[in-house]
PDB file of N, CA and C in Angstrom:
ATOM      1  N   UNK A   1       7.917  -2.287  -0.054  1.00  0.00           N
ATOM      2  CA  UNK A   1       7.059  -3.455  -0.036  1.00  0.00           C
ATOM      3  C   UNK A   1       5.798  -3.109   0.730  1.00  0.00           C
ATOM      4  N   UNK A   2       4.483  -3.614   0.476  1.00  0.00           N
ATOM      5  CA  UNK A   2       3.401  -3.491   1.328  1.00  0.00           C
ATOM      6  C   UNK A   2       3.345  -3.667   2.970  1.00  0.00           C
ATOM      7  N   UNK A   3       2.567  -3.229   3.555  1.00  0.00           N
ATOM      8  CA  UNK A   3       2.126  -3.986   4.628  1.00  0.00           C
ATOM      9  C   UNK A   3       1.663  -5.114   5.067  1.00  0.00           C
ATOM     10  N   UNK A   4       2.190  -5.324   5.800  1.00  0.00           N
ATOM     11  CA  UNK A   4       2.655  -7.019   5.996  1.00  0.00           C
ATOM     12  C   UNK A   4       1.275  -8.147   5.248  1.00  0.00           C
ATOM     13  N   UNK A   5      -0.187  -7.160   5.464  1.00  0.00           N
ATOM     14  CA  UNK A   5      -0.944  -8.452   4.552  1.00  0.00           C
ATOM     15  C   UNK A   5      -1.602  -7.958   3.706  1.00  0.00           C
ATOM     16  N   UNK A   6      -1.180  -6.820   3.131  1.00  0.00           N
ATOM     17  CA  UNK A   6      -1.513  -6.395   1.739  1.00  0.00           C
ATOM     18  C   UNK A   6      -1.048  -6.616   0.629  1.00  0.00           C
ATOM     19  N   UNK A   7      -1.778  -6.651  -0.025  1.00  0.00           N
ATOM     20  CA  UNK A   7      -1.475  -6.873  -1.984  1.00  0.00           C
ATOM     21  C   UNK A   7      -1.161  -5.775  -2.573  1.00  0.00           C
ATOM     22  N   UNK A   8       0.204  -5.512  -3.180  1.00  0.00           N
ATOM     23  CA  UNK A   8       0.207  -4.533  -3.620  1.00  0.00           C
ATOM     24  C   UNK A   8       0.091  -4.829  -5.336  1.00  0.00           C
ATOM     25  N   UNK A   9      -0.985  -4.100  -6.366  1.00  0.00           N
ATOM     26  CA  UNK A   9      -0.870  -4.053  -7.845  1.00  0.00           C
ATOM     27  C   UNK A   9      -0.611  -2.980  -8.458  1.00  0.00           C
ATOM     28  N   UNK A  10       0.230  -3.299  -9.345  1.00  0.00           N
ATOM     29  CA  UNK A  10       1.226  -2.158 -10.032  1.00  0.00           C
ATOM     30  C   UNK A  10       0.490  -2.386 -11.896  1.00  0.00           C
ATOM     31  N   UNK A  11       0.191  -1.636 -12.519  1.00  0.00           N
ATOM     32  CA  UNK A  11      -0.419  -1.430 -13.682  1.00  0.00           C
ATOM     33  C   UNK A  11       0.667  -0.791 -14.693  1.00  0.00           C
ATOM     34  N   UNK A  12       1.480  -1.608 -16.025  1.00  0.00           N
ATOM     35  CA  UNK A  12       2.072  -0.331 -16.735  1.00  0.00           C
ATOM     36  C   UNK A  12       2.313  -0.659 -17.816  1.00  0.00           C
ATOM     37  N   UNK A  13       2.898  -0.416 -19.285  1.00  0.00           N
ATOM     38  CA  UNK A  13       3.562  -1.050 -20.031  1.00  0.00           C
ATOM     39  C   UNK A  13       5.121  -1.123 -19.414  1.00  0.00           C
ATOM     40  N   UNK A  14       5.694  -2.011 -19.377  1.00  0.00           N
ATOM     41  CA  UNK A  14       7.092  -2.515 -18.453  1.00  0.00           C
ATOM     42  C   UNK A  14       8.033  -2.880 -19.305  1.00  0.00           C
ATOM     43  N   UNK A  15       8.932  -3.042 -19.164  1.00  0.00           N
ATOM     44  CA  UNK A  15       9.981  -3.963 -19.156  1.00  0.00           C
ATOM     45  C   UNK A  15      10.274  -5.004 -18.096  1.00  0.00           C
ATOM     46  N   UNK A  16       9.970  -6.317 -18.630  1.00  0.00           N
ATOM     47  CA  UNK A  16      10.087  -7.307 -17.436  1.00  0.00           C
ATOM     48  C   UNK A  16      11.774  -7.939 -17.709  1.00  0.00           C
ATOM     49  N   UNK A  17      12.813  -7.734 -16.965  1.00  0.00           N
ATOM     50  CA  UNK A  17      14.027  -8.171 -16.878  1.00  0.00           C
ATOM     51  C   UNK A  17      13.747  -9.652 -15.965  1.00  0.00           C
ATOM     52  N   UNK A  18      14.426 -10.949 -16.165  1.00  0.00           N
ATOM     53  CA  UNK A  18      14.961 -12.023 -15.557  1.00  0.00           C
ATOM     54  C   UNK A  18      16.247 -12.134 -15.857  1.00  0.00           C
ATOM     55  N   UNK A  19      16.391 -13.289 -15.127  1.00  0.00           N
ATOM     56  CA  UNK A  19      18.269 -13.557 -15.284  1.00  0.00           C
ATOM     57  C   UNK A  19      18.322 -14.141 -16.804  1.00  0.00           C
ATOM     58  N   UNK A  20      17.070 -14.717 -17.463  1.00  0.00           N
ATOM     59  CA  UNK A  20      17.461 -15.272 -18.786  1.00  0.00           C
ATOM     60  C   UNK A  20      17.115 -13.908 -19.709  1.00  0.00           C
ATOM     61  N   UNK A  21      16.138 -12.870 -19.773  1.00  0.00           N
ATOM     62  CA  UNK A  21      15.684 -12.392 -21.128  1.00  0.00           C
ATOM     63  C   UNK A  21      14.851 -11.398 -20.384  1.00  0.00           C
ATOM     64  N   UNK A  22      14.634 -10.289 -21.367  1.00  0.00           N
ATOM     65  CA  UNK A  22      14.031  -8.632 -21.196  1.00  0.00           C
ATOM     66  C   UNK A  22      12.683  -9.412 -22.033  1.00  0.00           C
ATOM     67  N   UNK A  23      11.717  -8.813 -21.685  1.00  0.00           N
ATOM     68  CA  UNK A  23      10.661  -8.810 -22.593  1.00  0.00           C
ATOM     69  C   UNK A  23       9.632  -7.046 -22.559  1.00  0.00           C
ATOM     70  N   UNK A  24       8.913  -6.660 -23.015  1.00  0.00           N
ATOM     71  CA  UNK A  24       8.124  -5.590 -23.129  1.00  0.00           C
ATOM     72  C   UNK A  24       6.518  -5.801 -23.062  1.00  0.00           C
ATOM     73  N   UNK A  25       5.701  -5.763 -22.249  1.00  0.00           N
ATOM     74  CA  UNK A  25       4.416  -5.355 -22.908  1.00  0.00           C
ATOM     75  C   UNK A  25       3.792  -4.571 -21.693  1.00  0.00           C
ATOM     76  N   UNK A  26       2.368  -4.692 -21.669  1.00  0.00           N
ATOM     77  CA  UNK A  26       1.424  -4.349 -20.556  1.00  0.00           C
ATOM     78  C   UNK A  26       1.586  -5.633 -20.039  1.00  0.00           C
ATOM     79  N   UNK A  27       1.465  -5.405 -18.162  1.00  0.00           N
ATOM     80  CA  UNK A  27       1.374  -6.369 -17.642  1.00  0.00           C
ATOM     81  C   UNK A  27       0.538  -6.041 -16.125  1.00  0.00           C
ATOM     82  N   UNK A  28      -0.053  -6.694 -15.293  1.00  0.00           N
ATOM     83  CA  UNK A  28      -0.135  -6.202 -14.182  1.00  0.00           C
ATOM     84  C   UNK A  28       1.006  -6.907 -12.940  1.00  0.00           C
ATOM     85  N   UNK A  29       1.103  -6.342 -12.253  1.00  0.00           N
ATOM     86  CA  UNK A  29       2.693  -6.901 -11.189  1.00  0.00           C
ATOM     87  C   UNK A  29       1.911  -6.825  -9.875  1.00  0.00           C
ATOM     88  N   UNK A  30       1.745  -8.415  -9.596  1.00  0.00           N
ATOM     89  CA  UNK A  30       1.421  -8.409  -8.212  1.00  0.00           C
ATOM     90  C   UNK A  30       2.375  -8.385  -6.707  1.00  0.00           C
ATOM     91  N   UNK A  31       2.025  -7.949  -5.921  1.00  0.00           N
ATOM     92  CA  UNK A  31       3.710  -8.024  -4.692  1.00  0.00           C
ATOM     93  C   UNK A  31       2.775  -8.705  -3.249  1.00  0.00           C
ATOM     94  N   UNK A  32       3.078  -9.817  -3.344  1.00  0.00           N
ATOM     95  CA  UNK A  32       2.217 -10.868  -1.977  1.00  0.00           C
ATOM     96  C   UNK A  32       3.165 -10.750  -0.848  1.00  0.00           C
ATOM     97  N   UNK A  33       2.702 -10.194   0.443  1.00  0.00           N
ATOM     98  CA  UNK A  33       2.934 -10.238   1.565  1.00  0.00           C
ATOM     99  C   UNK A  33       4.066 -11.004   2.112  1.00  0.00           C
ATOM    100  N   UNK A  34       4.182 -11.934   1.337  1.00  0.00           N
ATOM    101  CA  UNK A  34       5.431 -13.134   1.336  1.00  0.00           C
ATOM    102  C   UNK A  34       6.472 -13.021   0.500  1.00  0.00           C
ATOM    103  N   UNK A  35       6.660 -12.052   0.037  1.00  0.00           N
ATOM    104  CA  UNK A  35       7.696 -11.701  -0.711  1.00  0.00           C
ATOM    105  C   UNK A  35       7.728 -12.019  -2.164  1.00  0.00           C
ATOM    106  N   UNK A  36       6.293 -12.530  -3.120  1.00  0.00           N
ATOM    107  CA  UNK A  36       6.439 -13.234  -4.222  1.00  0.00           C
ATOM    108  C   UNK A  36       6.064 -11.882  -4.711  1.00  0.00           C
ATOM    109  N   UNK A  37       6.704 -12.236  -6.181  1.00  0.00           N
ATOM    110  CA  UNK A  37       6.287 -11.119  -7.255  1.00  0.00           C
ATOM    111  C   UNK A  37       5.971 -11.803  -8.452  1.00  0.00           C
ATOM    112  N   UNK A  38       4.467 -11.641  -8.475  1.00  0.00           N
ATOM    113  CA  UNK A  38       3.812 -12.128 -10.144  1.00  0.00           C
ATOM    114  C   UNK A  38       3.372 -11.103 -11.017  1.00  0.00           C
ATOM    115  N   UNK A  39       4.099 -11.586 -12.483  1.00  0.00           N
ATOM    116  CA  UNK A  39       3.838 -10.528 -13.449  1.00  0.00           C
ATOM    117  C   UNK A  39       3.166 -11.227 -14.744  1.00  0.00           C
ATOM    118  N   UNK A  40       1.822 -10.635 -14.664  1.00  0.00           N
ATOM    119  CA  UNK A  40       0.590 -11.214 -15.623  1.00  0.00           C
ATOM    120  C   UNK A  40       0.260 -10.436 -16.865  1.00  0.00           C
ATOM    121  N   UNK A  41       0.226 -10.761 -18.023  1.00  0.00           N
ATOM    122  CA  UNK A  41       0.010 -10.259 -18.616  1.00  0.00           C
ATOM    123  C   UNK A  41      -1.841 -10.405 -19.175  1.00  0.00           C
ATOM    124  N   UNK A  42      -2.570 -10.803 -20.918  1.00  0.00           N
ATOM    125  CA  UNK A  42      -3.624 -10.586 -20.827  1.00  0.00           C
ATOM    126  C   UNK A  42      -3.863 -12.029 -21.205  1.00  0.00           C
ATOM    127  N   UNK A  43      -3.111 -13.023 -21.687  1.00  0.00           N
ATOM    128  CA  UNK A  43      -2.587 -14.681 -21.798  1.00  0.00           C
ATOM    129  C   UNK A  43      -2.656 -15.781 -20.972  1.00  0.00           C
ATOM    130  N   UNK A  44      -3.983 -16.405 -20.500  1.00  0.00           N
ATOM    131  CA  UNK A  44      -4.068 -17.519 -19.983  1.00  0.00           C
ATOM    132  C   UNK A  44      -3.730 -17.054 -18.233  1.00  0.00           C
ATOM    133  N   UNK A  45      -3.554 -18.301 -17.318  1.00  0.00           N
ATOM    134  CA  UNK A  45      -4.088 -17.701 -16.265  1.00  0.00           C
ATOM    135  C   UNK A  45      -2.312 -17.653 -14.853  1.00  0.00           C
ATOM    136  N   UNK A  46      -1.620 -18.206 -15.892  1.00  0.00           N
ATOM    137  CA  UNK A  46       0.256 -18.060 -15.279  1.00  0.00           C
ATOM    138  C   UNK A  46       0.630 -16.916 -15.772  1.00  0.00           C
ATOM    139  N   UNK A  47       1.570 -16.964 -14.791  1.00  0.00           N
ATOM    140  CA  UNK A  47       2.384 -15.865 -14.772  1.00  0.00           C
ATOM    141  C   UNK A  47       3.691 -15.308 -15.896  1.00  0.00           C
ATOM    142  N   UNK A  48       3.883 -14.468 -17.086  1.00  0.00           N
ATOM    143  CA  UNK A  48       4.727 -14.315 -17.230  1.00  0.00           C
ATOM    144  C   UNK A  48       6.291 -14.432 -16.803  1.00  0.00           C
ATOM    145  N   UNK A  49       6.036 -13.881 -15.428  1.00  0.00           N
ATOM    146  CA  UNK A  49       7.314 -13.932 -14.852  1.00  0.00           C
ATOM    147  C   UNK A  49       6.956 -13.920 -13.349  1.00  0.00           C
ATOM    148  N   UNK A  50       7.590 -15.012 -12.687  1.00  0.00           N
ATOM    149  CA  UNK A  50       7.681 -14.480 -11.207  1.00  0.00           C
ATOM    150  C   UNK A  50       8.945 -15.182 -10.119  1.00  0.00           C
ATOM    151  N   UNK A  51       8.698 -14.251  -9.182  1.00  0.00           N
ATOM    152  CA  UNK A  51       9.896 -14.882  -8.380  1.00  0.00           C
ATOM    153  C   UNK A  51       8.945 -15.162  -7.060  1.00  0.00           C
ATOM    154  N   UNK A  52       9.190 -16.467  -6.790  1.00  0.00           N
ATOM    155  CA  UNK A  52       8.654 -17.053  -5.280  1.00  0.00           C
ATOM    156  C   UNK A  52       9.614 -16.671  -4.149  1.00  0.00           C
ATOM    157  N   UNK A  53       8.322 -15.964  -2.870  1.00  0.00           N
ATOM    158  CA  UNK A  53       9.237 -16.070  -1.875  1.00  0.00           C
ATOM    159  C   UNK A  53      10.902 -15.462  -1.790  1.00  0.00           C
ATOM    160  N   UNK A  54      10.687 -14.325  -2.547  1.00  0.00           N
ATOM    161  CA  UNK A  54      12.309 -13.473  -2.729  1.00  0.00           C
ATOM    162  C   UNK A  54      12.860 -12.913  -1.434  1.00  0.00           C
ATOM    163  N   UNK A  55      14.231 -13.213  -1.161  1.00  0.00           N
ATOM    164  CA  UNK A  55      15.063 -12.591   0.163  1.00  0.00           C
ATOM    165  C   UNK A  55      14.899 -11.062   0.087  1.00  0.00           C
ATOM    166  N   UNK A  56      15.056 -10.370  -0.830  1.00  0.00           N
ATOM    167  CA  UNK A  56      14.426  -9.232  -0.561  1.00  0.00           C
ATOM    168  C   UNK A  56      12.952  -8.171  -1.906  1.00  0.00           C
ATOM    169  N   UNK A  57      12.448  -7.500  -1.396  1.00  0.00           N
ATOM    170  CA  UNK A  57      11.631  -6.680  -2.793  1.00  0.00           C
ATOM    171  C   UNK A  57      11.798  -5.098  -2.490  1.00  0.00           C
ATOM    172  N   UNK A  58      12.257  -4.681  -3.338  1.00  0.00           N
ATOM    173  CA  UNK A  58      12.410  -3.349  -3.224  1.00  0.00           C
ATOM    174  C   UNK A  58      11.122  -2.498  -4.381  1.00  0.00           C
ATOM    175  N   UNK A  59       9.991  -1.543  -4.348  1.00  0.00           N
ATOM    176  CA  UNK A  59       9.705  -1.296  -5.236  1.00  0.00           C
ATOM    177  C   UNK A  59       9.596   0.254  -5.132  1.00  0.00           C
ATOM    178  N   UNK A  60       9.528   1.404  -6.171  1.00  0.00           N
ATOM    179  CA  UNK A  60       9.620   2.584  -5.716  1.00  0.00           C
ATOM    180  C   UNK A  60       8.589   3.331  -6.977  1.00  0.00           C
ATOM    181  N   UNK A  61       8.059   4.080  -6.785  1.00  0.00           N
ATOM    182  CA  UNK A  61       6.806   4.918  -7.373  1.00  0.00           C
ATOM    183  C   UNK A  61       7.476   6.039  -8.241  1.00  0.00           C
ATOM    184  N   UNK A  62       7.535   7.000  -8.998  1.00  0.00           N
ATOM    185  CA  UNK A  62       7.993   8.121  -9.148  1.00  0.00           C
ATOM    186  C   UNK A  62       7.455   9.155 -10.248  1.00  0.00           C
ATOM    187  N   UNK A  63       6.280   8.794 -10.514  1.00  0.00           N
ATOM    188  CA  UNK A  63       5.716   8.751 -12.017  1.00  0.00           C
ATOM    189  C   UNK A  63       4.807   7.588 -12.460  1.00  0.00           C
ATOM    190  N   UNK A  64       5.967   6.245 -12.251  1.00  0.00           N
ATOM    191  CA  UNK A  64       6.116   5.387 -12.491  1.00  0.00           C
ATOM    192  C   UNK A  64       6.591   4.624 -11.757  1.00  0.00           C
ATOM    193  N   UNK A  65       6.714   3.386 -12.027  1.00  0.00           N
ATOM    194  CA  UNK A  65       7.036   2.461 -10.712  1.00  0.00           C
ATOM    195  C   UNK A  65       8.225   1.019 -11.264  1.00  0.00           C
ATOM    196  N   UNK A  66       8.846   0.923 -10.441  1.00  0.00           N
ATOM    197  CA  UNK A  66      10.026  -0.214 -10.746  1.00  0.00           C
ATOM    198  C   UNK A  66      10.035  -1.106  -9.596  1.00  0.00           C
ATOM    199  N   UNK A  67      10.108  -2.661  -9.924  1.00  0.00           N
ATOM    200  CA  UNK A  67      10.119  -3.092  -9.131  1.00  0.00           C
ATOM    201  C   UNK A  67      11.495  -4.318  -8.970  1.00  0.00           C
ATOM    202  N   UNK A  68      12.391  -4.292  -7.618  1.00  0.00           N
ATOM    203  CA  UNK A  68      13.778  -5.409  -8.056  1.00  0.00           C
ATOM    204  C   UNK A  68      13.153  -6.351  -6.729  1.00  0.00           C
ATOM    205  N   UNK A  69      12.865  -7.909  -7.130  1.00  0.00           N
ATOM    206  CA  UNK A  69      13.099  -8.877  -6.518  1.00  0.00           C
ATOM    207  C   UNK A  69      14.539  -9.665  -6.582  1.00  0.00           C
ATOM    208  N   UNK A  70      15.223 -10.044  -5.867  1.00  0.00           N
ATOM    209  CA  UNK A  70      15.989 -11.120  -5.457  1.00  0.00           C
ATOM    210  C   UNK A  70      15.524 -12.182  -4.803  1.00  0.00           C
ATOM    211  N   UNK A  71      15.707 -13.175  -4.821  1.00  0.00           N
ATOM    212  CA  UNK A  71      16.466 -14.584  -3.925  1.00  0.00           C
ATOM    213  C   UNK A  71      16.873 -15.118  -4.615  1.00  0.00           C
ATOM    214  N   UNK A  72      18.465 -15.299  -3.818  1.00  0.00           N
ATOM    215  CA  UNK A  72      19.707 -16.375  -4.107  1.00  0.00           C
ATOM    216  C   UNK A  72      20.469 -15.387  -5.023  1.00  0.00           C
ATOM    217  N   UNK A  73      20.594 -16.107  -6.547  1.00  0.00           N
ATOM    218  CA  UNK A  73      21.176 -15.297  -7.288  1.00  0.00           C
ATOM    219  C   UNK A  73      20.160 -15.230  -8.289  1.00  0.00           C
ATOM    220  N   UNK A  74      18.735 -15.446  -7.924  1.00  0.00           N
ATOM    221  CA  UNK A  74      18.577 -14.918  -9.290  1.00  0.00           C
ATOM    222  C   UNK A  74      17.195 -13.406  -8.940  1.00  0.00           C
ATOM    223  N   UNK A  75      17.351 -12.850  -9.993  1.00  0.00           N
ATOM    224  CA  UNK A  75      16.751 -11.714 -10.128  1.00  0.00           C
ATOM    225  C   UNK A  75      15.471 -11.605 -10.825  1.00  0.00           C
ATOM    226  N   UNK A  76      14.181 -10.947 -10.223  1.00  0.00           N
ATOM    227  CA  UNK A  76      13.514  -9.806 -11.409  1.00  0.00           C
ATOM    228  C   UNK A  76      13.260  -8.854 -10.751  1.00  0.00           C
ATOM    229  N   UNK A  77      13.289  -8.077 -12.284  1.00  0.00           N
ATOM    230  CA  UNK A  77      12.999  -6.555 -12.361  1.00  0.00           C
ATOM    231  C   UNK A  77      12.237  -6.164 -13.228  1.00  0.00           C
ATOM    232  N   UNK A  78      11.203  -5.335 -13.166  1.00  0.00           N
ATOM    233  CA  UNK A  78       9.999  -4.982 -13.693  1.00  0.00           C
ATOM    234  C   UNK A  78      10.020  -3.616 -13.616  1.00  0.00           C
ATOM    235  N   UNK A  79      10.105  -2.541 -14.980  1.00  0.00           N
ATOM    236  CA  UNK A  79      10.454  -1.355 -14.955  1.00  0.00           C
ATOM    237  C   UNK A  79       9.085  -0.548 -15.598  1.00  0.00           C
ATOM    238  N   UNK A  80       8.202   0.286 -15.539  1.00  0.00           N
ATOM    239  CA  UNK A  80       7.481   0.754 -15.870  1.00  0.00           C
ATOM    240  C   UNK A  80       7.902   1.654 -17.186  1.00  0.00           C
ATOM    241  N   UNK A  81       7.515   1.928 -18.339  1.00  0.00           N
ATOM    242  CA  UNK A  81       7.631   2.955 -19.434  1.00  0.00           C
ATOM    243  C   UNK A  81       6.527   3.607 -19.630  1.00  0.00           C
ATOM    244  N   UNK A  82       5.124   3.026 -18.992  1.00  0.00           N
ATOM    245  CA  UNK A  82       3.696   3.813 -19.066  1.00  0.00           C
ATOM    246  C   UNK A  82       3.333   3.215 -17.702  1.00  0.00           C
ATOM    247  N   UNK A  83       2.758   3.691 -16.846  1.00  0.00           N
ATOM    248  CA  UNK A  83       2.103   3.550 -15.509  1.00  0.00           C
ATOM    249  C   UNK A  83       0.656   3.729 -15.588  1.00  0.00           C
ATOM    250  N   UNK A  84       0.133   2.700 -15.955  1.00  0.00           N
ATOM    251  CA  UNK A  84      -1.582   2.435 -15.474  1.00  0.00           C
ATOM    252  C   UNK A  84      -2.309   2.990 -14.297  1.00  0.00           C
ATOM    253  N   UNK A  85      -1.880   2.495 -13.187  1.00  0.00           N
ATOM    254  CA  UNK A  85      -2.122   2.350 -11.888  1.00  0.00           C
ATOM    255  C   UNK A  85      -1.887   1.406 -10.833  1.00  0.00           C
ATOM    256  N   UNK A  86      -1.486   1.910  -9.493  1.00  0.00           N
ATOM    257  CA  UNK A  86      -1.128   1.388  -8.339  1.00  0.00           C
ATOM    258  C   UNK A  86      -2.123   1.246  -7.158  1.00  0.00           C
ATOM    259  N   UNK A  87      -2.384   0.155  -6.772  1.00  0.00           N
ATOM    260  CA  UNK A  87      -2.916  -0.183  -5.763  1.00  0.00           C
ATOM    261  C   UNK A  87      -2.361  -0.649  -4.696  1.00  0.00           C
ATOM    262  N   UNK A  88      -3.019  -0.542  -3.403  1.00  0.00           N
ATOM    263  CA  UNK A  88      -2.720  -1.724  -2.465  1.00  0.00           C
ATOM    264  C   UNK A  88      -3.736  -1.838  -1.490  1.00  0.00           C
ATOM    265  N   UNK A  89      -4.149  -3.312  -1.367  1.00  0.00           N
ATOM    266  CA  UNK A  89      -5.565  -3.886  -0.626  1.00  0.00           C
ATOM    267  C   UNK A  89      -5.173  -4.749   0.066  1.00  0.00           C
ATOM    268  N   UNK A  90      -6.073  -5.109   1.454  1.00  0.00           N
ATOM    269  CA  UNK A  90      -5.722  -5.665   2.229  1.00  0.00           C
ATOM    270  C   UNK A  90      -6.067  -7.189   1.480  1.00  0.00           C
ATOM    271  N   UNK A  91      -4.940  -8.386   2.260  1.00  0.00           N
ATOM    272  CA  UNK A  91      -5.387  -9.455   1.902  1.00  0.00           C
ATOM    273  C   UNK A  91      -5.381 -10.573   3.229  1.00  0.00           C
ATOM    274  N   UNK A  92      -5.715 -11.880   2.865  1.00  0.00           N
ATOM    275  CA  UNK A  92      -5.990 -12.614   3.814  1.00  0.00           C
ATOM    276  C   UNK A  92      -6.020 -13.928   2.807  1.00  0.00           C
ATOM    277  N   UNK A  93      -5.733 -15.302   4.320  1.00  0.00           N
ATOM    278  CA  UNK A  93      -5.877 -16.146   3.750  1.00  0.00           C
ATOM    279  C   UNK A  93      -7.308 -16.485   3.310  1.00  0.00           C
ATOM    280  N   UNK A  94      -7.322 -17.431   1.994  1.00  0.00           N
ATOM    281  CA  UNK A  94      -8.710 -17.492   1.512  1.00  0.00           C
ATOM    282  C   UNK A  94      -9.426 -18.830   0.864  1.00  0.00           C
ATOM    283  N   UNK A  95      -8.607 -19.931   1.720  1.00  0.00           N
ATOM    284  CA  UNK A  95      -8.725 -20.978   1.523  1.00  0.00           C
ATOM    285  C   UNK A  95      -7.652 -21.935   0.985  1.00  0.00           C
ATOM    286  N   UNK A  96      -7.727 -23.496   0.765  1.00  0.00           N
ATOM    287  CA  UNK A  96      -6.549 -24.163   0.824  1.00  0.00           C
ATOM    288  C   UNK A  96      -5.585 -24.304  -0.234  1.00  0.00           C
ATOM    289  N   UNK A  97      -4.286 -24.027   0.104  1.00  0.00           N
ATOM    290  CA  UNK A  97      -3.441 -23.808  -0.792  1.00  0.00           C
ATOM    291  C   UNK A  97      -3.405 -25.174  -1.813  1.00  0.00           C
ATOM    292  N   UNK A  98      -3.424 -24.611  -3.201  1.00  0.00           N
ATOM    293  CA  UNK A  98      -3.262 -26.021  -4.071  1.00  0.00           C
ATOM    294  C   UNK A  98      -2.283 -26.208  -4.717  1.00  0.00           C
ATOM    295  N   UNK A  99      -1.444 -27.631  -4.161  1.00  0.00           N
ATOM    296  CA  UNK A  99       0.219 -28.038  -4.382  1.00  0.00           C
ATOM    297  C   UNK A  99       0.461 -27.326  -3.474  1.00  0.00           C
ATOM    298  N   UNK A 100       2.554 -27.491  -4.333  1.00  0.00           N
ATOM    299  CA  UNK A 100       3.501 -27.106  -2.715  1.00  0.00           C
ATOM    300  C   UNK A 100       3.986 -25.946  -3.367  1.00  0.00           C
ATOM    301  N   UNK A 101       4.763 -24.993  -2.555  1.00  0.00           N
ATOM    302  CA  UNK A 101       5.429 -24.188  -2.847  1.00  0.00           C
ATOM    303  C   UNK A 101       6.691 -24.541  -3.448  1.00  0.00           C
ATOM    304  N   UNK A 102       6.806 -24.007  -4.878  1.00  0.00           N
ATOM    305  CA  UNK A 102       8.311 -24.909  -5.211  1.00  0.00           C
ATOM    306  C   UNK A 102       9.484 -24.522  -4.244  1.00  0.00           C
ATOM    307  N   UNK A 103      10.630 -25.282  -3.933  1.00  0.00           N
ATOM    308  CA  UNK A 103      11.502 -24.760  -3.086  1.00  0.00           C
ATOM    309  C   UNK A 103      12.688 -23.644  -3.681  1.00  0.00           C
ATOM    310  N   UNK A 104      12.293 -23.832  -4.886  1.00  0.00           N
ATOM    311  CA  UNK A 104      13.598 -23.383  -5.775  1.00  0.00           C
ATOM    312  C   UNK A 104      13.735 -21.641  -5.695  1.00  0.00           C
ATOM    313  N   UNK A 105      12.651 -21.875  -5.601  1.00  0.00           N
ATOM    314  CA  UNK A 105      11.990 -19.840  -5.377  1.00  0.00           C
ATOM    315  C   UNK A 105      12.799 -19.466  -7.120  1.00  0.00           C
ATOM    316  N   UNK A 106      13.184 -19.797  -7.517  1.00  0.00           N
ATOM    317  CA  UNK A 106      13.495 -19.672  -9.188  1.00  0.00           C
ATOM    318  C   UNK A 106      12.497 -18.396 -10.305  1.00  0.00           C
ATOM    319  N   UNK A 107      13.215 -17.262 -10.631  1.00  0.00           N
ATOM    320  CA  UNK A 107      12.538 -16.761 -11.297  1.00  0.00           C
ATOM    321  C   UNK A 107      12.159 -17.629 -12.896  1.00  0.00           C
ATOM    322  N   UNK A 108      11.306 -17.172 -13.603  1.00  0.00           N
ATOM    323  CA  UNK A 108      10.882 -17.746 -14.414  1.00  0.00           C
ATOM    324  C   UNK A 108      10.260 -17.015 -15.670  1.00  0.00           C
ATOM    325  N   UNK A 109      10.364 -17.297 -17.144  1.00  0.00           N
ATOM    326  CA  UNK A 109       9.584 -16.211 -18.000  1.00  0.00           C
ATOM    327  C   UNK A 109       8.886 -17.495 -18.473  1.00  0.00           C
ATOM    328  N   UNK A 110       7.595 -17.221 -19.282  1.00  0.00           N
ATOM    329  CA  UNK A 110       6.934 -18.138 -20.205  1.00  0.00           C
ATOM    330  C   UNK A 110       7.066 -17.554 -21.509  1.00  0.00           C
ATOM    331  N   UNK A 111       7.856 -17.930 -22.264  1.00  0.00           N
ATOM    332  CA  UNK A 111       7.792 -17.709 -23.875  1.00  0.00           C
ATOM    333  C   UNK A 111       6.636 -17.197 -24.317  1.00  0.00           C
ATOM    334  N   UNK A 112       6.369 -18.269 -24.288  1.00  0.00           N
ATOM    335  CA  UNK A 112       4.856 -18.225 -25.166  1.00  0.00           C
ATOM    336  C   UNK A 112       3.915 -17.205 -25.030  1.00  0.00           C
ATOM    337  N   UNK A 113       4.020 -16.436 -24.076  1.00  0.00           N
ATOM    338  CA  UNK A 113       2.685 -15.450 -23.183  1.00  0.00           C
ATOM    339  C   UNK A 113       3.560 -14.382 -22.745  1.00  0.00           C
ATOM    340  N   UNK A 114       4.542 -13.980 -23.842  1.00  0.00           N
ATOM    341  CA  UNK A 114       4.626 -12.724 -23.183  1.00  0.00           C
ATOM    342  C   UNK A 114       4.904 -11.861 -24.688  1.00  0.00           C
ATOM    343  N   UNK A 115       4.349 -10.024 -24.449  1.00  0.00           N
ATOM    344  CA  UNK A 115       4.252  -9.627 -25.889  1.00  0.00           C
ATOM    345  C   UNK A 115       6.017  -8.900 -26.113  1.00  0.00           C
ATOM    346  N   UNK A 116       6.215  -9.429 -27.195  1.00  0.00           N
ATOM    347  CA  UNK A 116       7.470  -9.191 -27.477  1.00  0.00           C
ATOM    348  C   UNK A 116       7.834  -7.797 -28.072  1.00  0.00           C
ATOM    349  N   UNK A 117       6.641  -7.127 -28.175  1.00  0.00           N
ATOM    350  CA  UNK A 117       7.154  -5.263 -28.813  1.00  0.00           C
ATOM    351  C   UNK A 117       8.338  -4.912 -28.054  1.00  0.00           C
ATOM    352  N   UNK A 118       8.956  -4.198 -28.847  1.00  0.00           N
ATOM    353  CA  UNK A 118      10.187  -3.723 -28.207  1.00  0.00           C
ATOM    354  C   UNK A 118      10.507  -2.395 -29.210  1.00  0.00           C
TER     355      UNK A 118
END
């Protein structure tokens, strides 16, 4: 995981795993200081997939890069098959948060916005 207030971005064609469904495309995978993991693809301005606030993030480089969030019981995992590029930049707060944080911390896919090649 980053340093404590850095952003880490991960660039690749992936495999995005949730507890409901695998999907495939390019995506970029953000990893926030707070343990959230958002995975964006090139579709409007939500997230394919993310997990809020996860009990733990494990992510590891090797070529390529994989990334496993948990909290509770549910899971994502985001597996690289082409590796774009990896970053990590410092971040900070940057003004007022809009809405609440859901409590559910619930991973999540959006149908609609994610590319289904497989």
């Amino acid at each position: 995981m980053p340093a404590s207030d850095s952003l880490q971005v991960l660039a690749g064609e992936c495999l995005v795993h949730t507890d409901e469904t695998t999907h495939r495309g390019e995506v970029v995978v953000l990893l926030k200081p707070d343990n959230t993991v958002l995975v964006h693809d090139t579709d409007g301005y939500q997230p394919v997939a993310w997990l809020t606030r996860a009990d733990s993030v494990a992510s590891t480089r090797n070529g390529g890069f994989s990334v496993t969030a948990i909290a509770g019981e549910k899971t994502l995992r985001v597996e690289s098959r082409s590796a774009y590029g990896f970053g990590e930049y410092p971040g900070s707060a940057a003004g007022i948060p809009i809405g609440d944080c859901p409590t559910a911390r619930a991973s999540s896919t959006n149908d609609a916005a994610v590319d289904y090649r497989k």
